[in-house]
C-alpha atoms as a PDB file:
ATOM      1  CA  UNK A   1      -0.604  12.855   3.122  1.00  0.00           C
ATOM      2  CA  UNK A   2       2.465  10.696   2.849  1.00  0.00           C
ATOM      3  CA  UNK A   3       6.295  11.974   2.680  1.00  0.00           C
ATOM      4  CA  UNK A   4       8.532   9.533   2.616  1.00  0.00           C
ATOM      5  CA  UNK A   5      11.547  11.785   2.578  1.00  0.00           C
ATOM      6  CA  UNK A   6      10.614  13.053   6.048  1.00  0.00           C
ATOM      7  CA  UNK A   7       9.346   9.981   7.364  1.00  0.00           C
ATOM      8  CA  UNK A   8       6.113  11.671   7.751  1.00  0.00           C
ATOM      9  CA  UNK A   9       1.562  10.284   7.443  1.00  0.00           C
ATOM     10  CA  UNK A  10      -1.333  12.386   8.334  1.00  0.00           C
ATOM     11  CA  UNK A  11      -4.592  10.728   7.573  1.00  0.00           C
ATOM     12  CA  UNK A  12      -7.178  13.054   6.114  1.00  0.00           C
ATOM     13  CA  UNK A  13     -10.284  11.880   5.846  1.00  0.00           C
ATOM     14  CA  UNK A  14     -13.526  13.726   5.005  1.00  0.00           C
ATOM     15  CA  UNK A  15     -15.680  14.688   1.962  1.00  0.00           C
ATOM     16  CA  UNK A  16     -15.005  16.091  -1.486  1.00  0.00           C
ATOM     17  CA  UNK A  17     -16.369  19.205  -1.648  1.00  0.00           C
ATOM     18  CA  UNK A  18     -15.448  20.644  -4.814  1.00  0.00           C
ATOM     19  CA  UNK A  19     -13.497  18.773  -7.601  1.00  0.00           C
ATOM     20  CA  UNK A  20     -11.343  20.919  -9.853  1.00  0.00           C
ATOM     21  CA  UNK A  21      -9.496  19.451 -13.052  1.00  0.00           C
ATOM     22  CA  UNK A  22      -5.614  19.996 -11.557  1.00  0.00           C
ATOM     23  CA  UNK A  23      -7.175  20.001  -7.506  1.00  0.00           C
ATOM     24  CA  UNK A  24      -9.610  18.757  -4.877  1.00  0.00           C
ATOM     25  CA  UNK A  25     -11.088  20.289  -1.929  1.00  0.00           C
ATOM     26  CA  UNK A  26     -11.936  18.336   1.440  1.00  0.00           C
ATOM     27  CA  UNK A  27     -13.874  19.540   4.410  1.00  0.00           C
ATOM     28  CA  UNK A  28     -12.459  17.260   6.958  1.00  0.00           C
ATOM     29  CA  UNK A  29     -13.914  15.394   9.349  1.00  0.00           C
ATOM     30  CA  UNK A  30     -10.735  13.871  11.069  1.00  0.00           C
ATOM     31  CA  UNK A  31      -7.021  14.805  10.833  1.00  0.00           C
ATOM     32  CA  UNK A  32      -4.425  12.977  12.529  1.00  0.00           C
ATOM     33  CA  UNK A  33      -0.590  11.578  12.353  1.00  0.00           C
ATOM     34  CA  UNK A  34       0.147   7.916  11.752  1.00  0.00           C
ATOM     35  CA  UNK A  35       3.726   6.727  12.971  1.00  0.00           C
ATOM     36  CA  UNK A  36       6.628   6.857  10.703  1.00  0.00           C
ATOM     37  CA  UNK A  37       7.998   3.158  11.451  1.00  0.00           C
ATOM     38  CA  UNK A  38       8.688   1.202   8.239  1.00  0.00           C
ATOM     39  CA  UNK A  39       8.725   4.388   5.721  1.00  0.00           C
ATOM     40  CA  UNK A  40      11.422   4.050   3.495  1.00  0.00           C
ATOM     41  CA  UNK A  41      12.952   7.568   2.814  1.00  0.00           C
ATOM     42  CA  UNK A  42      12.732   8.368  -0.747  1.00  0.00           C
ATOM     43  CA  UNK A  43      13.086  12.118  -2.155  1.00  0.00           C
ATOM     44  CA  UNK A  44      11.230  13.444  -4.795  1.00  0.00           C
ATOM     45  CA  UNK A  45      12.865  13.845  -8.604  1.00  0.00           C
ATOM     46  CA  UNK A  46      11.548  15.232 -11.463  1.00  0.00           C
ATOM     47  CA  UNK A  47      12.357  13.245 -14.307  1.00  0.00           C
ATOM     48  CA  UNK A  48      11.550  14.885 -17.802  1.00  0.00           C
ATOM     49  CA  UNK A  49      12.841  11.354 -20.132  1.00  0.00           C
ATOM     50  CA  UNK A  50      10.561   9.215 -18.180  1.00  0.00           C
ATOM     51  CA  UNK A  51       7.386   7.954 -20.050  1.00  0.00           C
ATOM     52  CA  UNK A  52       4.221   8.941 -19.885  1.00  0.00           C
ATOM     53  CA  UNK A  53       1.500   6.295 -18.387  1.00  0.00           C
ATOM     54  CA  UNK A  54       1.180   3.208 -20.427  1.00  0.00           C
ATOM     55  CA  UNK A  55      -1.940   1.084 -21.183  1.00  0.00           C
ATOM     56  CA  UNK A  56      -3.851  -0.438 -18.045  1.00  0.00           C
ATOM     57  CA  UNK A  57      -2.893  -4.372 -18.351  1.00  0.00           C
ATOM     58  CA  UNK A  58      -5.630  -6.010 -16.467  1.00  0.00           C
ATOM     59  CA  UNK A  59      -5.871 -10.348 -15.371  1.00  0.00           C
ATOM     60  CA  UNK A  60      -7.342 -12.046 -12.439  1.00  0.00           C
ATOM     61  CA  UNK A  61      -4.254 -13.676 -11.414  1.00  0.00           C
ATOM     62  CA  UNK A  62      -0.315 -12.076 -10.961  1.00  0.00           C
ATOM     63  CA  UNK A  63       2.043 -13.111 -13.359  1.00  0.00           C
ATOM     64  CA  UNK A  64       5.613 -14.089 -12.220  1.00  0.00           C
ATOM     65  CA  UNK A  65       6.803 -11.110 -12.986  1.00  0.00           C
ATOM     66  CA  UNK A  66       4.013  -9.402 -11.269  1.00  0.00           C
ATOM     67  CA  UNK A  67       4.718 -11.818  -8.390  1.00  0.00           C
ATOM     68  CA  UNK A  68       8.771 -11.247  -8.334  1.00  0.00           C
ATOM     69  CA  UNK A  69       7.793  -7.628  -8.508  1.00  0.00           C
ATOM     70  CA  UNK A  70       5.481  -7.693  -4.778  1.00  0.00           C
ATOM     71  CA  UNK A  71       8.126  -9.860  -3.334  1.00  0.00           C
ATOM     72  CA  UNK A  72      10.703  -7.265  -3.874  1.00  0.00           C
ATOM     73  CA  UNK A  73       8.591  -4.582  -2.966  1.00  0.00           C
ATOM     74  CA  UNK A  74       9.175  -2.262   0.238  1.00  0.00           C
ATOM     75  CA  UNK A  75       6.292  -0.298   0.575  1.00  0.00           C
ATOM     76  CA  UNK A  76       2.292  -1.009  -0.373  1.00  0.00           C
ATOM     77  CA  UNK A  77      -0.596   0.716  -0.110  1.00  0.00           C
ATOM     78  CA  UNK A  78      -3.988  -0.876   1.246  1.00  0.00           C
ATOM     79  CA  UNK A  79      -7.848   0.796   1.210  1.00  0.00           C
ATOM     80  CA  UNK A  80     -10.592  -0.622   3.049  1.00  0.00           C
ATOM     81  CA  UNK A  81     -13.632   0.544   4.005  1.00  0.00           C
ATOM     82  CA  UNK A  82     -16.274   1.033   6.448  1.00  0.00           C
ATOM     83  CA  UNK A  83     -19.642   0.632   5.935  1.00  0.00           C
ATOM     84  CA  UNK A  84     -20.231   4.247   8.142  1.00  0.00           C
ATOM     85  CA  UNK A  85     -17.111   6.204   8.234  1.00  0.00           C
ATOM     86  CA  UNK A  86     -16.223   5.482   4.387  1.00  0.00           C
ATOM     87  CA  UNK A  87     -13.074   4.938   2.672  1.00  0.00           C
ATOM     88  CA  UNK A  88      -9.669   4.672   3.455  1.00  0.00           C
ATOM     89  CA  UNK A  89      -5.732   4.230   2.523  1.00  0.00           C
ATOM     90  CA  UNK A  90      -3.034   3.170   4.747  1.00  0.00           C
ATOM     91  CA  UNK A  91       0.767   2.756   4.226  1.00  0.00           C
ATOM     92  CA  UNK A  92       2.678  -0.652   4.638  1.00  0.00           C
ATOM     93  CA  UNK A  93       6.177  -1.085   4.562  1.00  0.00           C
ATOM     94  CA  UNK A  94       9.260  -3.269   4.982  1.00  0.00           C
ATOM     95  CA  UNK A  95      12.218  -4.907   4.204  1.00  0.00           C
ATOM     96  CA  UNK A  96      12.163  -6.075  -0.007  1.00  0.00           C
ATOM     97  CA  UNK A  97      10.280  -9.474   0.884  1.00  0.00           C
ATOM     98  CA  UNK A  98       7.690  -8.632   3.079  1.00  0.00           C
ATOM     99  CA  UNK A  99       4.833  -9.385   1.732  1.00  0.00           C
ATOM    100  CA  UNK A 100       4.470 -13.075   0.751  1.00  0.00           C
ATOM    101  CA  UNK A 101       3.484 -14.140  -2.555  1.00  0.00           C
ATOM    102  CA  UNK A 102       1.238 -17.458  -1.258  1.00  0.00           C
ATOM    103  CA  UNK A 103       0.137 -18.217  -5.451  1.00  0.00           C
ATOM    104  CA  UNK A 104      -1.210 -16.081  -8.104  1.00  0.00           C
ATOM    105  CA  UNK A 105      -4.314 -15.397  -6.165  1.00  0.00           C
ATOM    106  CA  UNK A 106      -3.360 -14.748  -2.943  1.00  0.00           C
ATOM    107  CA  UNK A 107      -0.830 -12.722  -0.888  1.00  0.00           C
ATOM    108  CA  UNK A 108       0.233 -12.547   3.306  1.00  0.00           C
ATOM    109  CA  UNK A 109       1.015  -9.049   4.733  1.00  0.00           C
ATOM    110  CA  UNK A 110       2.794  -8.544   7.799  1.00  0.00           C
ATOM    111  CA  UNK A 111       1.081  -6.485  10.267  1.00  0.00           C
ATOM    112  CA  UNK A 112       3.759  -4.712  12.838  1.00  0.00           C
ATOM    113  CA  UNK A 113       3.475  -3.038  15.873  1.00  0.00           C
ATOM    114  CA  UNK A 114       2.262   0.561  14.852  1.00  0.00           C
ATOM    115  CA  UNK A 115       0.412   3.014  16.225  1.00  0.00           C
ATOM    116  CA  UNK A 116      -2.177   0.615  18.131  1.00  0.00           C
ATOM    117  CA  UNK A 117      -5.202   2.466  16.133  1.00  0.00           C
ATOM    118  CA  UNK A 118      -6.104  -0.654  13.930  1.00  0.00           C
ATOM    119  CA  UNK A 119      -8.626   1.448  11.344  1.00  0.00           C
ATOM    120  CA  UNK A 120      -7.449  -0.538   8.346  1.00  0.00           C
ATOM    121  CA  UNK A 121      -7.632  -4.141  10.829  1.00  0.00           C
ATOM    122  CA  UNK A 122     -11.094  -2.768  11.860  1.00  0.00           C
ATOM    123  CA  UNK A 123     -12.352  -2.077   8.541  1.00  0.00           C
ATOM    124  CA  UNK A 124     -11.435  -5.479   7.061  1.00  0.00           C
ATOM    125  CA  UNK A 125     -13.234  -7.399   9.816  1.00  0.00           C
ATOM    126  CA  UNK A 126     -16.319  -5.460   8.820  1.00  0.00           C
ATOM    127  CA  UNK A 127     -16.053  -5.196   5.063  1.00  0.00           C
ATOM    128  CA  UNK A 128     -13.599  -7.933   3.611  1.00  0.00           C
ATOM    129  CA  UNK A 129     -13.100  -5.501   0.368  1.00  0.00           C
ATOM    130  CA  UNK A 130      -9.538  -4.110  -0.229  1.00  0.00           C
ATOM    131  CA  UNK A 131      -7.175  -2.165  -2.816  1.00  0.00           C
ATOM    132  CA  UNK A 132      -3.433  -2.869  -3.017  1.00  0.00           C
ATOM    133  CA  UNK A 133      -1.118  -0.194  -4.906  1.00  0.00           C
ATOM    134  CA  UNK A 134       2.283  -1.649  -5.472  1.00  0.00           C
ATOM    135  CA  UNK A 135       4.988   1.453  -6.768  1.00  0.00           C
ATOM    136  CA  UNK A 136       7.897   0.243  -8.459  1.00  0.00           C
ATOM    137  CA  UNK A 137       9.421   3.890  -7.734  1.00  0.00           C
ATOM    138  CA  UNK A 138      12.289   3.350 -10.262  1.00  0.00           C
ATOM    139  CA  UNK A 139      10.478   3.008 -13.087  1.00  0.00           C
ATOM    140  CA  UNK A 140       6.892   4.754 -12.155  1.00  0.00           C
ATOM    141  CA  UNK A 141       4.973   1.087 -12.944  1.00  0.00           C
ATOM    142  CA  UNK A 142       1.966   0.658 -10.443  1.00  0.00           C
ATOM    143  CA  UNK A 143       0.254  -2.466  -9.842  1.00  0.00           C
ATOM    144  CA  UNK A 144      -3.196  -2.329  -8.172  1.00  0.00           C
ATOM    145  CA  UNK A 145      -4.901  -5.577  -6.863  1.00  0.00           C
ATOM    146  CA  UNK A 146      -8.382  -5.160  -5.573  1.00  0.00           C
ATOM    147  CA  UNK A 147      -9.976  -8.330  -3.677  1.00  0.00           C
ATOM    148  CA  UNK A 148     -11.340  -9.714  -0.012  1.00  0.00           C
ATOM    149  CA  UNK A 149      -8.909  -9.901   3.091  1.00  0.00           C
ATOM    150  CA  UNK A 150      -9.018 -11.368   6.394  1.00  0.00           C
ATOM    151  CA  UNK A 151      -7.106 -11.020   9.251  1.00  0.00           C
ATOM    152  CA  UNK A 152      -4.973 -13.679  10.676  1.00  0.00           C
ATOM    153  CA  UNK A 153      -4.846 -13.976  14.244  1.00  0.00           C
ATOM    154  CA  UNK A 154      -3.444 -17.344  15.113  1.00  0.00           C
ATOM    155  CA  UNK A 155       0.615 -16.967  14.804  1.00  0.00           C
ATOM    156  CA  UNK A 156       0.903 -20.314  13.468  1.00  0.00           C
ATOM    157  CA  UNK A 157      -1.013 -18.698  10.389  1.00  0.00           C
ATOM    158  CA  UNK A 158       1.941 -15.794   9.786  1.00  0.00           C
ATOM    159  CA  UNK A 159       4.942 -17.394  11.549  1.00  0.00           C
ATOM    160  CA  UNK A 160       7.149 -17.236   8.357  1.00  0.00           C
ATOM    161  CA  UNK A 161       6.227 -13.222   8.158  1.00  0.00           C
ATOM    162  CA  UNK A 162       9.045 -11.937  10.653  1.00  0.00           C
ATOM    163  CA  UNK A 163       8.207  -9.255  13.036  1.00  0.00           C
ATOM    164  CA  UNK A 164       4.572 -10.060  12.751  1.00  0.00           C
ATOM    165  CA  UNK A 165       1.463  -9.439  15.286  1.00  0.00           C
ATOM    166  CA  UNK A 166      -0.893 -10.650  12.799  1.00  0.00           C
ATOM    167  CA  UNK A 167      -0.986 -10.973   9.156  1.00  0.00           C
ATOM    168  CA  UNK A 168      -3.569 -10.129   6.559  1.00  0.00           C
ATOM    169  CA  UNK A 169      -4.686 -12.256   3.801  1.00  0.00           C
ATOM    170  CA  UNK A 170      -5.572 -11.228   0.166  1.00  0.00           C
ATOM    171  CA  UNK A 171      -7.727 -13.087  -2.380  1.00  0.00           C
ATOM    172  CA  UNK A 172      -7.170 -11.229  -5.339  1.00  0.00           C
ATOM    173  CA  UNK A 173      -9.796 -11.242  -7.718  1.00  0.00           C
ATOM    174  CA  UNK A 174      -8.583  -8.015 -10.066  1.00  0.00           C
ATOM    175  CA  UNK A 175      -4.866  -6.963 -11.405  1.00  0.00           C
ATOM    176  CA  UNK A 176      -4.375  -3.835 -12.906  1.00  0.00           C
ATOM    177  CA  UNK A 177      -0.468  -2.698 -14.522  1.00  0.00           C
ATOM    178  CA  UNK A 178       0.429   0.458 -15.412  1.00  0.00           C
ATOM    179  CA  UNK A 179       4.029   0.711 -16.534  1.00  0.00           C
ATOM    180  CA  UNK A 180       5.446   4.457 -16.698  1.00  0.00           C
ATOM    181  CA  UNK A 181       3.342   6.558 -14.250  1.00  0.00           C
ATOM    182  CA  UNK A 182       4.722   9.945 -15.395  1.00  0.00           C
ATOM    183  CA  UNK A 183       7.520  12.361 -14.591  1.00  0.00           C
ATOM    184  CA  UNK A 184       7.841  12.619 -10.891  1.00  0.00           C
ATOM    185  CA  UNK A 185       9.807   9.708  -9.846  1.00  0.00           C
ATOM    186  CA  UNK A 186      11.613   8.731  -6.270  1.00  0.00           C
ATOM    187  CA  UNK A 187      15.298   8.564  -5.470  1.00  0.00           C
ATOM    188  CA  UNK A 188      15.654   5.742  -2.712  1.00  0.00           C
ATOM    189  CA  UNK A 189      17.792   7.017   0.589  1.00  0.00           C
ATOM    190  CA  UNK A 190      17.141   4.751   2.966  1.00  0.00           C
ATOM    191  CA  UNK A 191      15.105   1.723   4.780  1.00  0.00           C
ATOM    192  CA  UNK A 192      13.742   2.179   7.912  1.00  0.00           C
ATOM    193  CA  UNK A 193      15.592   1.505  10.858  1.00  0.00           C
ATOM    194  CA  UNK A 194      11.959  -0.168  12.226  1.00  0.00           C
ATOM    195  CA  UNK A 195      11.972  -2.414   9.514  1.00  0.00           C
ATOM    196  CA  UNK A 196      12.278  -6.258  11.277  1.00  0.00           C
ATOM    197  CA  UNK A 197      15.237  -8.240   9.550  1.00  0.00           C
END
């Protein structure tokens, strides 16, 4: 569960036990809060004029504007998994500019001091696969990347990425661009006061 308006993560993570067309149900195997650091408050807005989903663009390489578009992003999404416990989807955020755009193919993200549990860290050194989810929450556009990741340990590897304890690096190998994601859209409040400047 994510809330950005309160500031607020719970991971759930579990099984599907039943799949309904408007709902899931999970019998849950762990439940537990995440820290709020570098959640940008947004509220939720119902917005009846804005377009429905467009047609999935897909490339193996960002555009520029698909490249201007993560460098002025202030939140992501990333999924890893683990060959035992499954899948799973984290939250990353910071100031516009935080994740660094290295080429077409390849992307830096800051990792900040959180809430010490390193799942999604964990996960990549076993299983290199990721997911990205970019929200442009003015307009609804999503942009997924899917690829392999590594973590970088040495700080001469991140020491552009300020704030950062380590960085992870993506090799994107799929893009996927949605523009219009439906009526529920997100009015911006604030950045995080945890966000490094």
């Amino acid at each position: 569960m994510f809330d950005p308006e309160r500031r607020r993560r719970l991971r759930i993570n579990g099984r599907v036990t039943h799949a309904h067309p408007d709902a899931i149900e999970i019998q849950t195997d762990e439940v537990f809060g995440n820290c709020p650091k570098y959640i940008q408050a947004r509220a939720p807005q119902v917005d009846t004029e804005h377009p429905r989903a467009g047609v999935a663009r897909r490339s193996d390489a960002l555009t520029s504007n698909q490249q201007l578009a993560i460098e002025s992003a202030d939140t992501l999404f990333i999924a890893s998994v683990h060959g035992g416990a499954g899948a799973d989807t984290s939250h990353r955020g910071g100031q516009p500019g935080f994740v660094q755009v290295m080429d077409e193919r390849r992307l830096r993200i800051p990792d900040y001091a959180g809430n010490n549990m390193f799942q999604t860290l964990g996960n990549i050194v076993a299983d290199a696969r990721v997911g990205l989810l970019f929200v442009d929450f003015d307009t609804g556009t999503t942009l997924q990347l899917t690829g392999r990741a590594r973590i970088l340990w040495t700080p001469e590897d991140y020491a552009e990425l300020k704030g950062a304890h380590r960085a992870t690096e993506v090799g994107i190998d799929e893009v996927v661009e949605i523009a219009g994601q439906g009526p529920l859209g997100w009015r911006f409040l604030e950045y995080s006061p945890f966000n490094p400047r």
